[in-house]
N, C-alpha and C. Protein backbone atom coordinates (compact mmCIF):
# COMPACT_ATOMS: atom_id res chain seq x y z
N UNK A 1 -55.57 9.53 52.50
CA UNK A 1 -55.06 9.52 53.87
C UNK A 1 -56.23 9.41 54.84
N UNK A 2 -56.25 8.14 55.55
CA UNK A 2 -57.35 8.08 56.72
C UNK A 2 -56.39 8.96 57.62
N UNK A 3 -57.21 10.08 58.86
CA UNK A 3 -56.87 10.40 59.92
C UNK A 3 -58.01 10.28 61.06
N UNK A 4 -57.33 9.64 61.90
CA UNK A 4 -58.06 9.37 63.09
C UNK A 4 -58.08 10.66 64.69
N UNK A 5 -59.17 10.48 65.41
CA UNK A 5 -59.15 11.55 65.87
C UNK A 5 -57.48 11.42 67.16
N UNK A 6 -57.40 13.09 67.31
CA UNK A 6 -56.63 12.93 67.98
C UNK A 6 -56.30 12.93 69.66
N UNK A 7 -55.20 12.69 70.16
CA UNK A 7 -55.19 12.55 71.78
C UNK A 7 -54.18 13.70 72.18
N UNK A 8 -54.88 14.05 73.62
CA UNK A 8 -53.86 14.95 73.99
C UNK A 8 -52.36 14.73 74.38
N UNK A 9 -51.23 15.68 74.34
CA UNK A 9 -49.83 15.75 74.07
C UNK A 9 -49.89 14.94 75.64
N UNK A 10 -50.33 15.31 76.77
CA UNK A 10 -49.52 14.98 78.09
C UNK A 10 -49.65 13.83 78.27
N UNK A 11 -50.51 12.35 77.69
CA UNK A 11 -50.43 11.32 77.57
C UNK A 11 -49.54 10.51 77.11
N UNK A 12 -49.12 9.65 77.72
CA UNK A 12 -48.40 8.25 76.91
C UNK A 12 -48.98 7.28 76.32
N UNK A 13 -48.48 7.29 75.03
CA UNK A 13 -50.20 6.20 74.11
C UNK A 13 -50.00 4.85 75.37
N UNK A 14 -51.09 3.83 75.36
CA UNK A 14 -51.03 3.22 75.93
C UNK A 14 -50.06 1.47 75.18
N UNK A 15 -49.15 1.13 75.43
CA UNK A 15 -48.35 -0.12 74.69
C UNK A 15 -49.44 -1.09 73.51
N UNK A 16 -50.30 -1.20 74.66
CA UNK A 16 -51.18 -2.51 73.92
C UNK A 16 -51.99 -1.83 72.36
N UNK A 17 -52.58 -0.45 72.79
CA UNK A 17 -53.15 -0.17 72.10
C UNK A 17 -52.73 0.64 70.50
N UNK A 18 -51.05 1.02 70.88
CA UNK A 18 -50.21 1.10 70.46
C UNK A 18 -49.93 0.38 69.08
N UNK A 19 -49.66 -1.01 69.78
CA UNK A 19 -49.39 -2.46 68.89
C UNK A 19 -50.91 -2.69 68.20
N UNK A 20 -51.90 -2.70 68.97
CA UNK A 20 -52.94 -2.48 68.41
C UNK A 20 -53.10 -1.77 67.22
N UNK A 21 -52.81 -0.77 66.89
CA UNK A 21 -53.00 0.43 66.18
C UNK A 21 -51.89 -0.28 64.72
N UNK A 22 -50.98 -0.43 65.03
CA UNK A 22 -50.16 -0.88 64.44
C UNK A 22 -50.38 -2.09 63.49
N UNK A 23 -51.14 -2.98 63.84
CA UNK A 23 -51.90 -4.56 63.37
C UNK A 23 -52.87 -4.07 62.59
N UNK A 24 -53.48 -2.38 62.80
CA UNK A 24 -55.14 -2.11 61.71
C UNK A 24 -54.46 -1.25 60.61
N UNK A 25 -52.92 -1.42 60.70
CA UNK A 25 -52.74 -0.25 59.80
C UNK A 25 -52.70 1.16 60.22
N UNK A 26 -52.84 1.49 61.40
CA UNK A 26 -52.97 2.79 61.65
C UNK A 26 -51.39 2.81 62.44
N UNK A 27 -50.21 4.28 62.28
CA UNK A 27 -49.74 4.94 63.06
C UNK A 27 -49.54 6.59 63.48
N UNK A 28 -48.72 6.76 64.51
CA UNK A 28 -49.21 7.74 65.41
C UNK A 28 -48.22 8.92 64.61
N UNK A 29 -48.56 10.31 64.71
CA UNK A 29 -47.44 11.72 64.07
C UNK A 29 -48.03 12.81 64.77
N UNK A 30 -47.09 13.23 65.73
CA UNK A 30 -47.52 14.63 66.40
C UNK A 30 -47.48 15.74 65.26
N UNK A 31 -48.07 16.72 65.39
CA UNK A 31 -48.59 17.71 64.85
C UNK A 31 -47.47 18.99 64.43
N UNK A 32 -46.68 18.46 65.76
CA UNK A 32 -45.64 19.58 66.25
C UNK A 32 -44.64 18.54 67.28
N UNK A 33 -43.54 19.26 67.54
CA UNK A 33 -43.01 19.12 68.67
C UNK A 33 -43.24 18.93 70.26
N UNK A 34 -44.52 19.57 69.86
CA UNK A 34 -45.52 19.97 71.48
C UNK A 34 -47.19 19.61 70.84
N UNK A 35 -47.34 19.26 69.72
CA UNK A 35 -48.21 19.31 69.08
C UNK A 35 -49.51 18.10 70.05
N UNK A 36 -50.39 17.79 69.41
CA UNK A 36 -51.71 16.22 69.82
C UNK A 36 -50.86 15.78 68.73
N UNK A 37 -51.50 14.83 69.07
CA UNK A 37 -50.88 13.53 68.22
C UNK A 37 -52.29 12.24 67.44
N UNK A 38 -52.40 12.70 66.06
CA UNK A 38 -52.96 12.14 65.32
C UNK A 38 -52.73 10.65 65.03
N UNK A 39 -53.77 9.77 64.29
CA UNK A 39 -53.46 8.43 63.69
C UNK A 39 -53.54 8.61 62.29
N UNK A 40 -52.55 7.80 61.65
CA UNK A 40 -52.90 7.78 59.77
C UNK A 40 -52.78 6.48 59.47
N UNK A 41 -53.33 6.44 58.41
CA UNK A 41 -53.00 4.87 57.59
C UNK A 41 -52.97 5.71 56.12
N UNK A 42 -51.97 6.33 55.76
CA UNK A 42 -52.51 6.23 54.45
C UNK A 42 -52.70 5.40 52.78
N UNK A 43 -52.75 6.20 52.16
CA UNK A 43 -53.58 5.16 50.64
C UNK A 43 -53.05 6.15 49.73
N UNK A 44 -51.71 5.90 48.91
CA UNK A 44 -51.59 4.57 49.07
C UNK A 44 -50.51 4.53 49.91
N UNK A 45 -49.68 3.17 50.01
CA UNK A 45 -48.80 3.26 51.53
C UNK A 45 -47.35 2.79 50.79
N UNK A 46 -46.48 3.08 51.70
CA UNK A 46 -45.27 2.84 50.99
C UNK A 46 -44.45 1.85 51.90
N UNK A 47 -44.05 0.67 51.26
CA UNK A 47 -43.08 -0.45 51.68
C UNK A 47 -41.70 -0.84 50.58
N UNK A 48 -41.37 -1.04 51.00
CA UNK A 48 -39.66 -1.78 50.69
C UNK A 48 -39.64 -3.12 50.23
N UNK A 49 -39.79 -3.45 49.15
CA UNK A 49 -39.69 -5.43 49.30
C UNK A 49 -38.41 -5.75 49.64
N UNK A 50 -38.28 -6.35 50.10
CA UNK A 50 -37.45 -7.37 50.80
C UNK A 50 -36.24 -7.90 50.35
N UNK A 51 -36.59 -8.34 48.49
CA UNK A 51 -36.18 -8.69 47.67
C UNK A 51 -35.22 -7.92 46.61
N UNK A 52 -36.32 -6.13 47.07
CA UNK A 52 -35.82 -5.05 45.92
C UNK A 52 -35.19 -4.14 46.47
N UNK A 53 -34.49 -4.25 47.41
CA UNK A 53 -33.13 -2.96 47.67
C UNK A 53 -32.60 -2.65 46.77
N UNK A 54 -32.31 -1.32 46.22
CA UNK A 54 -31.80 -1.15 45.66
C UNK A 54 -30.11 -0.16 46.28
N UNK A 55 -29.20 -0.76 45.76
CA UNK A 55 -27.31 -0.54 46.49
C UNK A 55 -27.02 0.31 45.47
N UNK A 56 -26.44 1.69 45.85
CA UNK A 56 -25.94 2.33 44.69
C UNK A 56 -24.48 1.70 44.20
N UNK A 57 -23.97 2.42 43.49
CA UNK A 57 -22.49 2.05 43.22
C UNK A 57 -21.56 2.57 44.34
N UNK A 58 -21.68 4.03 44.86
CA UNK A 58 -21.59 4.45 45.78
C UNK A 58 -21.52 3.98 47.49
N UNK A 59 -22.68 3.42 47.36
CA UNK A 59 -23.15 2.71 48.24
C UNK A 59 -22.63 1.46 48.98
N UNK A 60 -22.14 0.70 47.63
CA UNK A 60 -21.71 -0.45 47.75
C UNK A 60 -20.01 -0.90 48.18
N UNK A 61 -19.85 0.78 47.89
CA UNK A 61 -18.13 0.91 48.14
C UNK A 61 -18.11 1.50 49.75
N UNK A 62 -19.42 1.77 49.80
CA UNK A 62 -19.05 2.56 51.87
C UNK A 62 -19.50 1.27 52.12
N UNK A 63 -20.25 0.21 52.20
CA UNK A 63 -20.69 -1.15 52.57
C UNK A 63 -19.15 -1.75 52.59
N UNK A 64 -18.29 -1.98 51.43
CA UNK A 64 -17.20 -2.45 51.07
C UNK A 64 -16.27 -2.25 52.17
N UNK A 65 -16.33 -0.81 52.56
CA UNK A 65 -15.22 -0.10 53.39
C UNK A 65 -15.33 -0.95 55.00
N UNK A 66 -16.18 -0.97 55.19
CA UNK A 66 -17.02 -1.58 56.52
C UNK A 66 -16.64 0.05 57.61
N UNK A 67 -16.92 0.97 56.78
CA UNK A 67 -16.53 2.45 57.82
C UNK A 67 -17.37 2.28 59.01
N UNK A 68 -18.72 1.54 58.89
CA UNK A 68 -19.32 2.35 60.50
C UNK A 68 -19.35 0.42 60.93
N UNK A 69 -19.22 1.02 62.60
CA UNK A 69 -20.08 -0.69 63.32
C UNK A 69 -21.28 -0.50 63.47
N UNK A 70 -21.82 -1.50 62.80
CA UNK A 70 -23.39 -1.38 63.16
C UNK A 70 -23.85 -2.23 64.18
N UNK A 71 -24.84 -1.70 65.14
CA UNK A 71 -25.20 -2.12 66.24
C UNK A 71 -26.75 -2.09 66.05
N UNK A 72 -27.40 -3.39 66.79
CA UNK A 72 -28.55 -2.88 67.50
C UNK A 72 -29.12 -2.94 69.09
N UNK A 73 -30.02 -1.65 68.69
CA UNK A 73 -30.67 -1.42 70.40
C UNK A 73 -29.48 -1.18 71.57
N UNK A 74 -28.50 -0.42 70.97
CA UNK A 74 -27.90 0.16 72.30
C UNK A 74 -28.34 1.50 72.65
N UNK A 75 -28.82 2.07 72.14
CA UNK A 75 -28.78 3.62 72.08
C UNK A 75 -30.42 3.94 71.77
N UNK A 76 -31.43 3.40 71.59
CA UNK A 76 -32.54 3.41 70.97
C UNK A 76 -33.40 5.14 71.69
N UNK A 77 -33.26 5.48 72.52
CA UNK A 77 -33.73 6.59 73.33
C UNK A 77 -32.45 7.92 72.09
N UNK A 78 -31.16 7.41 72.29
CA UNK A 78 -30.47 8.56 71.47
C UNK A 78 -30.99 8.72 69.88
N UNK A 79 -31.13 7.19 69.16
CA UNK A 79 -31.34 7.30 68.03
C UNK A 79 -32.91 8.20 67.75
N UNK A 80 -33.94 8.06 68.87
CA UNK A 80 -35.17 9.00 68.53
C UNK A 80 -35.13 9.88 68.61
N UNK A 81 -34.15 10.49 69.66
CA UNK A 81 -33.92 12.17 69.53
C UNK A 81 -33.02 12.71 68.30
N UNK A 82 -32.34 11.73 68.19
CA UNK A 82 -31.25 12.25 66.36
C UNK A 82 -32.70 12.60 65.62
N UNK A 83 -33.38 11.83 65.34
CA UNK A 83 -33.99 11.73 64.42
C UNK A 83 -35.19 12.45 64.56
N UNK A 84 -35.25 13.17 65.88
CA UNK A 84 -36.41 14.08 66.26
C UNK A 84 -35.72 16.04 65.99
N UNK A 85 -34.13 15.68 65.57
CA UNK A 85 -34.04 17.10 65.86
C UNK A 85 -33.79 18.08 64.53
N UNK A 86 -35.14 17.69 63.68
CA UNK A 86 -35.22 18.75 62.83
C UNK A 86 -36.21 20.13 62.81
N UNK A 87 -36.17 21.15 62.37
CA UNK A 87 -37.21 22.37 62.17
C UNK A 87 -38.59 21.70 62.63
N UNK A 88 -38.76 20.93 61.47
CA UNK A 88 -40.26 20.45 61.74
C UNK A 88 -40.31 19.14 61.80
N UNK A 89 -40.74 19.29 63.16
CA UNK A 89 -40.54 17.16 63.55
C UNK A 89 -41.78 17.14 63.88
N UNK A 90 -42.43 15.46 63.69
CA UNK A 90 -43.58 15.10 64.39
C UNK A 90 -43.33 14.21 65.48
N UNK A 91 -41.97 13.93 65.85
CA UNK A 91 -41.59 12.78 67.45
C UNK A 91 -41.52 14.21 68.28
N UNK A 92 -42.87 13.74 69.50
CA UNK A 92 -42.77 14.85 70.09
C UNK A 92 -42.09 13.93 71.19
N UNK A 93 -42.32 14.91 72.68
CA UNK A 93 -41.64 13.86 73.56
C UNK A 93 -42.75 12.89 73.96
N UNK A 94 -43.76 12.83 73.72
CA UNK A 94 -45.06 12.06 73.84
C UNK A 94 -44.79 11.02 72.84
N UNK A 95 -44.42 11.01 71.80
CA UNK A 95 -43.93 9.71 70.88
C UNK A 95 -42.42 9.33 71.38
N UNK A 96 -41.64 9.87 71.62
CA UNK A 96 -40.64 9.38 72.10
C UNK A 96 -40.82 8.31 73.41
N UNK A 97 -41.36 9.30 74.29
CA UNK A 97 -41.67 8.44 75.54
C UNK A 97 -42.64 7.06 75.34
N UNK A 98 -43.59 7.23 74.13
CA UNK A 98 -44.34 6.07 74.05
C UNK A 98 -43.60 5.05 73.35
N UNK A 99 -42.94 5.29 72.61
CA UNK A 99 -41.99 4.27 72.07
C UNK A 99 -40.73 4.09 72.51
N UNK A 100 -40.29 4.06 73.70
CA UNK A 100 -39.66 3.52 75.27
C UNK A 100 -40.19 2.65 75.74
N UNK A 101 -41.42 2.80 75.81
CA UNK A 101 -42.29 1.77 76.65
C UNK A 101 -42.34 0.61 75.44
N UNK A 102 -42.65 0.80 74.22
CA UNK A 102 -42.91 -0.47 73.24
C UNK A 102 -40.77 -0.83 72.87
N UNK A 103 -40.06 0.14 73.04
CA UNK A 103 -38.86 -0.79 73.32
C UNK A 103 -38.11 -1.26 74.56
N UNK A 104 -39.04 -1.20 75.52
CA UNK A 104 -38.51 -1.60 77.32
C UNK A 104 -39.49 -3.38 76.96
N UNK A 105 -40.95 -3.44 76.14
CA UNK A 105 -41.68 -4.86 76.09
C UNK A 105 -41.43 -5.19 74.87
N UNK A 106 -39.96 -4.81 73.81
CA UNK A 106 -39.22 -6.10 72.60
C UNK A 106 -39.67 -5.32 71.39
N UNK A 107 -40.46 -4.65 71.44
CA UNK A 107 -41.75 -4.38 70.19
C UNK A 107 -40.82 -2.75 69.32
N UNK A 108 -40.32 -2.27 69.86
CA UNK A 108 -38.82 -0.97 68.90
C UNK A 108 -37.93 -1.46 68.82
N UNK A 109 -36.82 -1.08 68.16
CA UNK A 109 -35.58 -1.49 68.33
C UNK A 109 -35.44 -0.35 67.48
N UNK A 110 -33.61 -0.03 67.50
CA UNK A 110 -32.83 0.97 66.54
C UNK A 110 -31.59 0.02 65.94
N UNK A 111 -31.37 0.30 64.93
CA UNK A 111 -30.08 -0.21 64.36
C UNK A 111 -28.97 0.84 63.68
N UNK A 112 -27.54 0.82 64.66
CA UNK A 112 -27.19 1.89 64.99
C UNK A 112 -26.10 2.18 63.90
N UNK A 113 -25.48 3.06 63.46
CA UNK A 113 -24.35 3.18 62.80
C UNK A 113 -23.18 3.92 63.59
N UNK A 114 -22.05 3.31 63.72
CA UNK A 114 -21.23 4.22 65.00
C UNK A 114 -19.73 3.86 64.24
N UNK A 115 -19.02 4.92 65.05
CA UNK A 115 -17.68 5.27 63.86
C UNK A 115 -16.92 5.67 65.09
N UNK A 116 -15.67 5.47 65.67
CA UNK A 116 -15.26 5.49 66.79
C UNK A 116 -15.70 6.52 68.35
N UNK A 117 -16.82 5.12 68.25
CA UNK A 117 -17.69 5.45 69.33
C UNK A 117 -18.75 6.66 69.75
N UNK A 118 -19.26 6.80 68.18
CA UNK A 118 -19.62 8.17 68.33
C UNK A 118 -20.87 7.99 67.24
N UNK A 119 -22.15 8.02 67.78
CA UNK A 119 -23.60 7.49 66.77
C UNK A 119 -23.12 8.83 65.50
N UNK A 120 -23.09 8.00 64.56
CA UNK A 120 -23.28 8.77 63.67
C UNK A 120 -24.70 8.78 62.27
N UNK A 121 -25.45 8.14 62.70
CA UNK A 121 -26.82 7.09 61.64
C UNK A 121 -27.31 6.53 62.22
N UNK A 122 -28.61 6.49 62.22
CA UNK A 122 -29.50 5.19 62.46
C UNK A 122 -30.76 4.98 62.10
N UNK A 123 -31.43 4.33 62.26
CA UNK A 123 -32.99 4.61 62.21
C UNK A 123 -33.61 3.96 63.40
N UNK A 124 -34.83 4.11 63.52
CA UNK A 124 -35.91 2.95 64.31
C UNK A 124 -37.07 2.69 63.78
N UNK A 125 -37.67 1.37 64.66
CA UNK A 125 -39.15 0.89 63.65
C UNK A 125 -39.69 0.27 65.08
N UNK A 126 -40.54 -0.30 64.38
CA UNK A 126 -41.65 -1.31 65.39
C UNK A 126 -41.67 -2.39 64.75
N UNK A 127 -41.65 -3.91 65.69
CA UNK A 127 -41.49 -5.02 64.73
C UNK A 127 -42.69 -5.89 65.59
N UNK A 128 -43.56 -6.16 64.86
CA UNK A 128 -44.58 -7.53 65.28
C UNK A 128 -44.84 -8.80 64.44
N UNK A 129 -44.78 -9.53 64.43
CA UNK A 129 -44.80 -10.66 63.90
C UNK A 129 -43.49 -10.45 62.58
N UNK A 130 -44.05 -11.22 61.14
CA UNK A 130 -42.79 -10.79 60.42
C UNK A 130 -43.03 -9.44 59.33
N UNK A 131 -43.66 -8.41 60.57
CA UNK A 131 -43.77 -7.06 59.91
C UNK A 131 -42.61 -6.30 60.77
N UNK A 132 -42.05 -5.19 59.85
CA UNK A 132 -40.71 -4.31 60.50
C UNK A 132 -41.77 -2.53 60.04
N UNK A 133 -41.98 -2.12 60.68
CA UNK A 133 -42.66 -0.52 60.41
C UNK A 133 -41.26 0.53 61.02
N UNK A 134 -40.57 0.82 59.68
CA UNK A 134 -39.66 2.09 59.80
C UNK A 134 -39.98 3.24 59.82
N UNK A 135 -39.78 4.15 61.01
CA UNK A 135 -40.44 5.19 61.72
C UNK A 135 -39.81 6.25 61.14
N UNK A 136 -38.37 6.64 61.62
CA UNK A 136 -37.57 7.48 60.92
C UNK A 136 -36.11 6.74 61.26
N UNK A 137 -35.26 7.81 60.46
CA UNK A 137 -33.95 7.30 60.50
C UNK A 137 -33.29 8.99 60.31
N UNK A 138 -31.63 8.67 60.75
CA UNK A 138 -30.84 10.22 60.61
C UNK A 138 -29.33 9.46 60.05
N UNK A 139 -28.91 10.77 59.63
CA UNK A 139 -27.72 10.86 59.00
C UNK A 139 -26.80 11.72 59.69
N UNK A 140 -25.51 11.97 60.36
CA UNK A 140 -24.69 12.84 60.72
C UNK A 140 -23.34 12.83 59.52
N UNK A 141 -23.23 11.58 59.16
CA UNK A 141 -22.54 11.70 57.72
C UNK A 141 -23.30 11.01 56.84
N UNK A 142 -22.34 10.94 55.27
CA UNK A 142 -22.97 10.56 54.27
C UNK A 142 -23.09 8.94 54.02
N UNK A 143 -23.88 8.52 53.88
CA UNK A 143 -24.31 6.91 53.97
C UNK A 143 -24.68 6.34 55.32
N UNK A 144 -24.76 6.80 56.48
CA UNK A 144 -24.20 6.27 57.82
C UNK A 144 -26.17 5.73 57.50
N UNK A 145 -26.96 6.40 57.43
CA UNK A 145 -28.46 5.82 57.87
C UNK A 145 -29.10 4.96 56.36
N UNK A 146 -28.12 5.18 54.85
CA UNK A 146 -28.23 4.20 54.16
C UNK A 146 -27.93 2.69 54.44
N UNK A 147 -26.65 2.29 55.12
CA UNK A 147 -25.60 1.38 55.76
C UNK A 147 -26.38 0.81 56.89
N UNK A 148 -27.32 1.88 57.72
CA UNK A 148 -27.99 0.88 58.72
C UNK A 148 -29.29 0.13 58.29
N UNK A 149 -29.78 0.95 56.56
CA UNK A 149 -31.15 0.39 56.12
C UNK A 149 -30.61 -0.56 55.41
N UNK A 150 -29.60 -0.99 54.87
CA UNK A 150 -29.06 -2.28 54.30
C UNK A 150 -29.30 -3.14 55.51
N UNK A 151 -28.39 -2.97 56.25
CA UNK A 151 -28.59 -3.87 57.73
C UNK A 151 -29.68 -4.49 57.63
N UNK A 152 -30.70 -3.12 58.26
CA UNK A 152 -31.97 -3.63 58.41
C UNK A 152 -32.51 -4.71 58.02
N UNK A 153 -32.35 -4.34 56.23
CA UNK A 153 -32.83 -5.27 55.36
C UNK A 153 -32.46 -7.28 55.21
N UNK A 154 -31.28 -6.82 55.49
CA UNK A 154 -30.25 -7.99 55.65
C UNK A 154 -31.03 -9.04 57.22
N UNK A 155 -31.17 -8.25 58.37
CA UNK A 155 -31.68 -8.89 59.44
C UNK A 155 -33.34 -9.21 58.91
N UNK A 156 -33.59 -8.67 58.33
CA UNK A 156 -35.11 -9.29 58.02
C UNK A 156 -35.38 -10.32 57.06
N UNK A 157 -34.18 -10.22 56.25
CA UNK A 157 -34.29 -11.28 55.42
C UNK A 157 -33.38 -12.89 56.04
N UNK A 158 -32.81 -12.66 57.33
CA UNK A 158 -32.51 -13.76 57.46
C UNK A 158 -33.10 -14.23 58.28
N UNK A 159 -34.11 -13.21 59.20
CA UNK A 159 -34.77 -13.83 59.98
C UNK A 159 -36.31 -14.10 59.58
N UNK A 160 -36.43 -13.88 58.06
CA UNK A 160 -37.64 -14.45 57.59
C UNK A 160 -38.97 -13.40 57.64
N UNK A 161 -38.93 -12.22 57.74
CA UNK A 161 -39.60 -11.43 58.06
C UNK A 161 -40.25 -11.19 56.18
N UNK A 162 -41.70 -10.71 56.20
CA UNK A 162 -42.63 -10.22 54.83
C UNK A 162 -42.63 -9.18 54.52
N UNK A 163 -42.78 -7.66 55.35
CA UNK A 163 -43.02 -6.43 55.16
C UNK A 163 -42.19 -5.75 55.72
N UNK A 164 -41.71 -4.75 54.84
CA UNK A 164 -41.29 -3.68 55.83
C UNK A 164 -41.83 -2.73 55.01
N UNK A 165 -42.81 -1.86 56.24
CA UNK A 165 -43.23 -0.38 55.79
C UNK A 165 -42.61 0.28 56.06
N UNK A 166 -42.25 1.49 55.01
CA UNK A 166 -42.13 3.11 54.93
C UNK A 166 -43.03 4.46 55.77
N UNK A 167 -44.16 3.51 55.70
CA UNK A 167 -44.94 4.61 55.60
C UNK A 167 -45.43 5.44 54.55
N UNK A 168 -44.86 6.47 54.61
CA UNK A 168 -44.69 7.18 53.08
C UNK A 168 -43.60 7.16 52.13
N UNK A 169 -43.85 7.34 50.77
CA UNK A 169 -42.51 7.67 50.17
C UNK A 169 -42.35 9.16 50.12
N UNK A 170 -40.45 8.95 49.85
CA UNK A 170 -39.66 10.40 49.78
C UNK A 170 -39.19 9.75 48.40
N UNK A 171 -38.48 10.58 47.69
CA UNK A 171 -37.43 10.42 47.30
C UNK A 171 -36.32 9.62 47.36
N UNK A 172 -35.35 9.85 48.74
CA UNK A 172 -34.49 9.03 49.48
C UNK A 172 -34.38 7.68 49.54
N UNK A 173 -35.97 7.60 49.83
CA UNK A 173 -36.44 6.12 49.93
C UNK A 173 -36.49 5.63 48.89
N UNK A 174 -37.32 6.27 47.78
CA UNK A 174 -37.85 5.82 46.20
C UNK A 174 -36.38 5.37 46.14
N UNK A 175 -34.99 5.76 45.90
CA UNK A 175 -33.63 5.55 45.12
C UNK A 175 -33.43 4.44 45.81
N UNK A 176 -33.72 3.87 47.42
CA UNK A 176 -33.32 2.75 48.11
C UNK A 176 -34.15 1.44 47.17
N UNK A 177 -35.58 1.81 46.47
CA UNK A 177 -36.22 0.90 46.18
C UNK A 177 -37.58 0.82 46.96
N UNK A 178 -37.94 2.10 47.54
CA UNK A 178 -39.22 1.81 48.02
C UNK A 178 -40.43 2.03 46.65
N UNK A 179 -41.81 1.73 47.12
CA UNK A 179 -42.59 1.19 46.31
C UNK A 179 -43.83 1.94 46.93
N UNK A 180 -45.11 2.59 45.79
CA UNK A 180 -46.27 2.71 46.94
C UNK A 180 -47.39 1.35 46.52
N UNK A 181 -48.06 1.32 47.33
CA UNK A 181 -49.09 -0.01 46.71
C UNK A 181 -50.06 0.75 47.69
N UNK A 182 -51.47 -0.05 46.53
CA UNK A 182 -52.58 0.97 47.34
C UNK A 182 -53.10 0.48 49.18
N UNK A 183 -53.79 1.12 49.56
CA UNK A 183 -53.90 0.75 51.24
C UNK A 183 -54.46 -0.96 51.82
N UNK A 184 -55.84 -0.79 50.49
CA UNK A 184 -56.16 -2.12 50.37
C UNK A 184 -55.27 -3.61 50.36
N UNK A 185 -54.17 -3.40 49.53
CA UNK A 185 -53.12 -4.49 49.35
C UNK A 185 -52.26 -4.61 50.38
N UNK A 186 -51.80 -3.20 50.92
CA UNK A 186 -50.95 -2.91 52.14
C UNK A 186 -51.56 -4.49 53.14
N UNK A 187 -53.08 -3.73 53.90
CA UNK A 187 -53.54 -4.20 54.90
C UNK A 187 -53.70 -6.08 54.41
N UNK A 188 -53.64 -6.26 53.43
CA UNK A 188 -53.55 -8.00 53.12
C UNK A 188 -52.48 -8.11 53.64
N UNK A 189 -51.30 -7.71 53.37
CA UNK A 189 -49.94 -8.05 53.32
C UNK A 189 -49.44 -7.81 54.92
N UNK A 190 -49.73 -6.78 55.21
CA UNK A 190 -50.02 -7.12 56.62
C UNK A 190 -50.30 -8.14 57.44
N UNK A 191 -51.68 -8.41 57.32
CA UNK A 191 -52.92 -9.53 57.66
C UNK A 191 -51.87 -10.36 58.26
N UNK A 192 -51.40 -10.51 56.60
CA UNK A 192 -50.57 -12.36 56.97
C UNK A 192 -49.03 -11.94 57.71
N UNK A 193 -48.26 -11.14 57.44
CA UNK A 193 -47.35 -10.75 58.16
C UNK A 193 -46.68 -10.56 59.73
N UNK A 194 -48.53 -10.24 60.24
CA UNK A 194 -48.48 -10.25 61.84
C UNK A 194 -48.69 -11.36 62.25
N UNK A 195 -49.49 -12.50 61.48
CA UNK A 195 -49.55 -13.69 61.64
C UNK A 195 -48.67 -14.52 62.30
N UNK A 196 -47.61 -14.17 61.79
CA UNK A 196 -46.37 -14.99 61.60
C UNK A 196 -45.31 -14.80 62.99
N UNK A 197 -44.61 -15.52 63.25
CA UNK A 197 -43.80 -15.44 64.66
C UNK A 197 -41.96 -15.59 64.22
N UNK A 198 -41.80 -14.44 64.36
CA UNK A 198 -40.68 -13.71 64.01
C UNK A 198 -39.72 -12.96 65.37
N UNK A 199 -38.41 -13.29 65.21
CA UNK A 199 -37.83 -12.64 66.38
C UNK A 199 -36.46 -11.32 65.55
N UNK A 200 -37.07 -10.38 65.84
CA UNK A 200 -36.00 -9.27 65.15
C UNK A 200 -34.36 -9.88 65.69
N UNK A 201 -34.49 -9.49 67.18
CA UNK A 201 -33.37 -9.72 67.81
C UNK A 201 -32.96 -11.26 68.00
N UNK A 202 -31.65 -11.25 67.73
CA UNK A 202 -31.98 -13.12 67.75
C UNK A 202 -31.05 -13.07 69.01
């Protein structure tokens, strides 16, 4: 795990440097709720191929059902606080607020899961070129933030996109089909990824 030094809580990272940070491999995790807010890249790093989702059996029957509408970027401010409101969170309101500003200039988005009219799942990421970086995601029922990472997957593969990082692996993720590869390979795969001119939202 590289960690980079950290910045104080009452700041808003700055957008550019943000996206910046994002292109070297490095992102941002408050400490705390109220916490500074550190940089990591770590080694090794965990991504999703594209190719290797893995659909449970389970899975494939709440997909079947079509139970939630999935949306994106209506709610993107609600989906960071779902996903900020556990015991120990690192989206403080200093990451929240900074990633407002990178989804007010195209660069966040959320993809929502909603069930009569009422968010029940989602996640969010950062998307630059044909890289997708998944930040976190929440569940209020069962499958609702599996159903929006299918999505996900589905919009990246039709819009031609290379990477999508994890970040780290869990568990959760490992059963979806995530993967770790060491940091070195990460940042290739990257390289060429940001390269590329990709539109999440079409």
């Amino acid at each position: 795990m590289i960690k980079l030094n950290q910045i104080p809580v009452s700041k808003i990272i700055d957008p550019e440097f943000l996206i910046s940070a994002y292109a070297a491999g490095y992102f941002p995790m408050a400490d705390s709720r109220e916490g500074e807010i550190g940089w990591y890249s770590p080694d090794p790093r965990a991504i999703i191929p594209l190719d290797k989702l893995k659909i449970s059996r389970s899975l494939h029957q709440a997909l079947n059902k079509n139970i939630f509408d999935l949306r994106i970027d209506t709610s993107f401010e609600q989906v960071m606080r779902c996903c900020s409101e556990r015991k120990d969170t690192w989206i403080s309101e200093t990451i929240i607020q900074s990633y407002l500003k990178l989804f007010m200039f195209g660069y966040a988005h959320s993809v929502e899961a909603w069930k009569d009219e009422k968010l029940l799942g989602g996640l969010y990421g950062v998307s630059i070129g044909a890289a997708f970086f998944g930040e976190s995601m929440f569940s209020r029922v069962k499958d609702a933030s599996k159903v929006a990472l299918v999505f996900l997957v589905n919009r990246l593969r039709e819009n031609k996109f290379q990477l999508l990082d994890t970040q780290f692996i869990t568990p959760h993720l490992k059963n979806l089909g995530a993967i770790e590869i060491p940091r070195s390979d990460y940042l290739i795969l990257l390289k060429k990824a940001i390269s590329k001119q990709r539109t999440f939202v079409k």
